[in-house]
Every structure is written in structure tokens, then in C-alpha cells.
Protein backbone atom coordinates (compact mmCIF):
# COMPACT_ATOMS: atom_id res chain seq x y z
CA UNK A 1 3.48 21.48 54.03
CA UNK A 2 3.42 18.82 51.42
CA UNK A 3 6.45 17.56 49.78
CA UNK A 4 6.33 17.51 45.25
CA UNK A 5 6.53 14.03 44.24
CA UNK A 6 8.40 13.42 40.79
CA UNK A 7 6.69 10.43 39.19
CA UNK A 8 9.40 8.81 35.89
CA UNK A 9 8.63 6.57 33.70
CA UNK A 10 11.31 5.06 31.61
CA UNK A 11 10.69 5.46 28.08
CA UNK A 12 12.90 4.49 25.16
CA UNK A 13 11.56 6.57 22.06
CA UNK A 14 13.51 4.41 19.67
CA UNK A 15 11.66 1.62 20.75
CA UNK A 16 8.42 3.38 21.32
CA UNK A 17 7.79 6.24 18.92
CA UNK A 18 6.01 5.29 15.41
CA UNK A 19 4.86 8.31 14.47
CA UNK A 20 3.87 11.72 15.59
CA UNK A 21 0.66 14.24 15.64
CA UNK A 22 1.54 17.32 14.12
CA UNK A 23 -1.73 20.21 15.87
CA UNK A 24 -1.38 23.28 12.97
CA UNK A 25 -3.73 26.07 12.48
CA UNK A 26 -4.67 26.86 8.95
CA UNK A 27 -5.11 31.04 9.13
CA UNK A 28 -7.61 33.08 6.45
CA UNK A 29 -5.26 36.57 5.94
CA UNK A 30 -7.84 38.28 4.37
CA UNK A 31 -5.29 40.59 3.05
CA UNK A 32 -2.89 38.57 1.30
CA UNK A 33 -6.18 36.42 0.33
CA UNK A 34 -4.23 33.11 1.20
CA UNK A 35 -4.20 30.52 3.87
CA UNK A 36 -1.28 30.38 6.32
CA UNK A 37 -0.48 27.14 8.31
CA UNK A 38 1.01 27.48 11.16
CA UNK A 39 2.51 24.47 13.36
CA UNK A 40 1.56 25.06 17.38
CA UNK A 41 2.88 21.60 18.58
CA UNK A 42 4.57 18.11 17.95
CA UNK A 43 3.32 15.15 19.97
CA UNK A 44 5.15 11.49 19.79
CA UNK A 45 2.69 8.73 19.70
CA UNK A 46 3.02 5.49 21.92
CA UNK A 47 1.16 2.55 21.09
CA UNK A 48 -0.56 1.03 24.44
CA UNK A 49 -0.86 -2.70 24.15
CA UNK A 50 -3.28 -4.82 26.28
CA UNK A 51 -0.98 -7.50 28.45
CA UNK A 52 -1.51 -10.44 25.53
CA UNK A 53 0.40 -8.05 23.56
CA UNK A 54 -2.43 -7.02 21.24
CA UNK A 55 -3.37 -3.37 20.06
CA UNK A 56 -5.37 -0.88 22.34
CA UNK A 57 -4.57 2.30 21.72
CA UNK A 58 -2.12 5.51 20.41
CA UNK A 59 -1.52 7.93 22.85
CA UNK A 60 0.78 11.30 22.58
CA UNK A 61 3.37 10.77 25.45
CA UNK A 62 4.00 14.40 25.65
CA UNK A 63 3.23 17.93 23.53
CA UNK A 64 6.36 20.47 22.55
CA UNK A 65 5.33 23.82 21.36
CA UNK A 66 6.85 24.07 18.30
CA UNK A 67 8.16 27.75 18.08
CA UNK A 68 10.46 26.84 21.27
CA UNK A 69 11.53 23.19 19.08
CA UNK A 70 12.47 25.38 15.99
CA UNK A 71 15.70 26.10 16.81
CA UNK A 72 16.97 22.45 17.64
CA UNK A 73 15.25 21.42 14.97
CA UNK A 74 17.29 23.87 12.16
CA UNK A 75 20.26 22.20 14.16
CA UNK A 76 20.05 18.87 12.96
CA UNK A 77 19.83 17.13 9.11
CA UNK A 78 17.04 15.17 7.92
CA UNK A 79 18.00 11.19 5.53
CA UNK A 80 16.64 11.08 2.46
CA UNK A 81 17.81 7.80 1.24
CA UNK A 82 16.36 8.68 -1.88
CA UNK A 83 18.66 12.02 -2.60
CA UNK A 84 21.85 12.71 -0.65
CA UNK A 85 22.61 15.92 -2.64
CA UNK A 86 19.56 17.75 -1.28
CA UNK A 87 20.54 18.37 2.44
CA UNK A 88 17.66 19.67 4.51
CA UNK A 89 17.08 20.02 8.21
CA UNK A 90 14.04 18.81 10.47
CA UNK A 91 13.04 22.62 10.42
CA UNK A 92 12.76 22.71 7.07
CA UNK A 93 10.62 19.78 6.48
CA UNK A 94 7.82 20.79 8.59
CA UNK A 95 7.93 24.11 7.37
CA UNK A 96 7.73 22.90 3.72
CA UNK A 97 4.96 20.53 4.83
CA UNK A 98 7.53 17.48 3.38
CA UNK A 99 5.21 14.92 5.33
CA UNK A 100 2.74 12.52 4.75
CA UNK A 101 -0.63 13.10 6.50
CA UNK A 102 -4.40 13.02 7.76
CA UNK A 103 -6.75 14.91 9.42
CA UNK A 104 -7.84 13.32 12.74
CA UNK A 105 -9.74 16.90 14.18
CA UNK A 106 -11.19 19.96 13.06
CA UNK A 107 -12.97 23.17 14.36
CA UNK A 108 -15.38 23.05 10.99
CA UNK A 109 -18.73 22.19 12.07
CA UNK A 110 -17.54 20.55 15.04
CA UNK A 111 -19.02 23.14 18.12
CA UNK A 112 -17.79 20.07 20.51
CA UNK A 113 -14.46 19.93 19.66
CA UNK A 114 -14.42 16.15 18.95
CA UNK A 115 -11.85 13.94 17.27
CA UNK A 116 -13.15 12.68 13.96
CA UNK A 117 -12.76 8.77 15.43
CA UNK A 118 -15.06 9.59 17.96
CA UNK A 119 -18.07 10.51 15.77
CA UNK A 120 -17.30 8.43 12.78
CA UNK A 121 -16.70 4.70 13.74
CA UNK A 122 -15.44 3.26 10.67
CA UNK A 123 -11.88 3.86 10.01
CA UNK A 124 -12.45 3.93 6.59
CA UNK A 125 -15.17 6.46 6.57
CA UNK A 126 -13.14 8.85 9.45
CA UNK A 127 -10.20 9.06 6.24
CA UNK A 128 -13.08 10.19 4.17
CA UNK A 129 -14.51 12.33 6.61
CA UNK A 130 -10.47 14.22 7.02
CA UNK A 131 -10.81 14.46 3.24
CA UNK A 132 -14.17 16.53 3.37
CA UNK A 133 -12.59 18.71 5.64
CA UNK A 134 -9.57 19.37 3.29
CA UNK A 135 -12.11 19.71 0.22
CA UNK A 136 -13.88 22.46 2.50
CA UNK A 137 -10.85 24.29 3.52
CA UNK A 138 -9.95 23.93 -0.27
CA UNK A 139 -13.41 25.05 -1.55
CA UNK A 140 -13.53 28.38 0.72
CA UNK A 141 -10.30 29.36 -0.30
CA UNK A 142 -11.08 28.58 -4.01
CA UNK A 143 -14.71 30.67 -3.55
CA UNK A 144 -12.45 33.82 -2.91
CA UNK A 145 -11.73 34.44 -6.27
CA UNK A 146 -14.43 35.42 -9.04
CA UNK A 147 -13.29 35.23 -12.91
């Protein structure tokens, strides 16, 4: 019989977390005619540094599924330095899609399931390459209509 071996880490998120990856899925309701986007999971991001202290990589420490992080998340109020008289909680700034962001992967003509960075080198041209794939979601859902 083998004995479970728990493996910890100690890890200090306010000194570690920068930012996070947000994994939706953007839905086609062909009824409604509208795109849905729905939020499956919230990963923090680490930054890995070689030993001379220089940048190597971002990795996601861990993933939550983000119907079972709802409820904490209606729990607790989000700082807007910039207006203290319109109270909000974490819950309702990722439902109202009140952040800033990119797109680093997509299922749209991408059969191997690859991130973006790993076909398009340039960091430059991968931001343009998250853009076409916003233009094309926009684009299908703007070819629904006929005037």
C-alpha cells in the first residue's frame, strides 16, 4: 500500500499575483440571435524568474471554476478610487465584463488548440492576431442580420 504524499509550496499572492487569465466561452443562441459569454474559470498568474532575477515566464498557479467562486465573490466589494458612490462587488465586475483584456487562445481556425504566442512569435503581431479574432467573432454576429 502506498502512502499520499502532500507536496506545499508557500506562496504569498500579494507578493506574487499580477494579474489573472480569465478562460470564457462566447455562446451563438441562435434563438435570441445574440452571443452569450460565459466565464468557466479564473487562473492567478505567477511570474517565474530565472535565478539572476530576470523574466522567464507567466504561469497560472492554479484554475477555480468560476460558478463555485460566484458566491464569495458577490460577498466581497470591489475599490474604485475613481468613484466611491458606485459600490460594486467582484461578482459584478466580471459579469459586467468591467476589465481590461486580450485574447491569448481561440477555437477559430485553430484545429490544434494552440495559444496564439505559440504560432505567432512577435508580441506585437500575437495582439493583432487576438484582435482578428474579436473582428471575426464581431463580423459573424454582425452577418446575422440583413437590412
Amino acid at each position: 500500500m502506498t502512502k499520499d504524499t502532500i507536496i506545499t509550496q508557500e506562496f504569498n499572492a500579494d507578493d506574487a499575483v499580477e494579474r489573472y487569465w480569465v478562460k470564457e466561452d462566447w455562446i451563438f443562441d441562435k434563438e435570441s440571435s445574440r452571443i452569450h459569454v460565459r466565464i468557466l474559470g479564473i487562473a492567478p498568474l505567477k511570474t517565474v524568474r530565472n535565478d539572476d532575477g530576470s523574466f522567464r515566464a507567466v504561469t497560472p498557479v492554479f484554475w477555480v471554476y468560476y460558478p463555485d467562486l460566484r458566491p464569495m465573490l458577490a460577498r466581497y466589494d470591489v475599490y474604485n478610487g475613481k468613484n466611491f458612490g458606485a459600490r460594486m462587488s467582484w461578482e459584478e465586475l466580471f459579469e459586467s465584463r468591467m476589465f481590461a483584456s486580450r485574447i491569448i487562445k481561440s477555437t477559430i481556425n485553430n484545429p490544434n488548440d494552440l495559444f496564439i504566442s505559440s504560432y505567432v512569435k512577435d508580441p506585437i503581431l500575437a495582439l493583432l492576431e487576438g484582435e482578428n479574432v474579436k473582428d471575426k467573432i464581431f463580423n459573424y454576429e454582425q452577418d446575422l442580420w440583413s437590412y
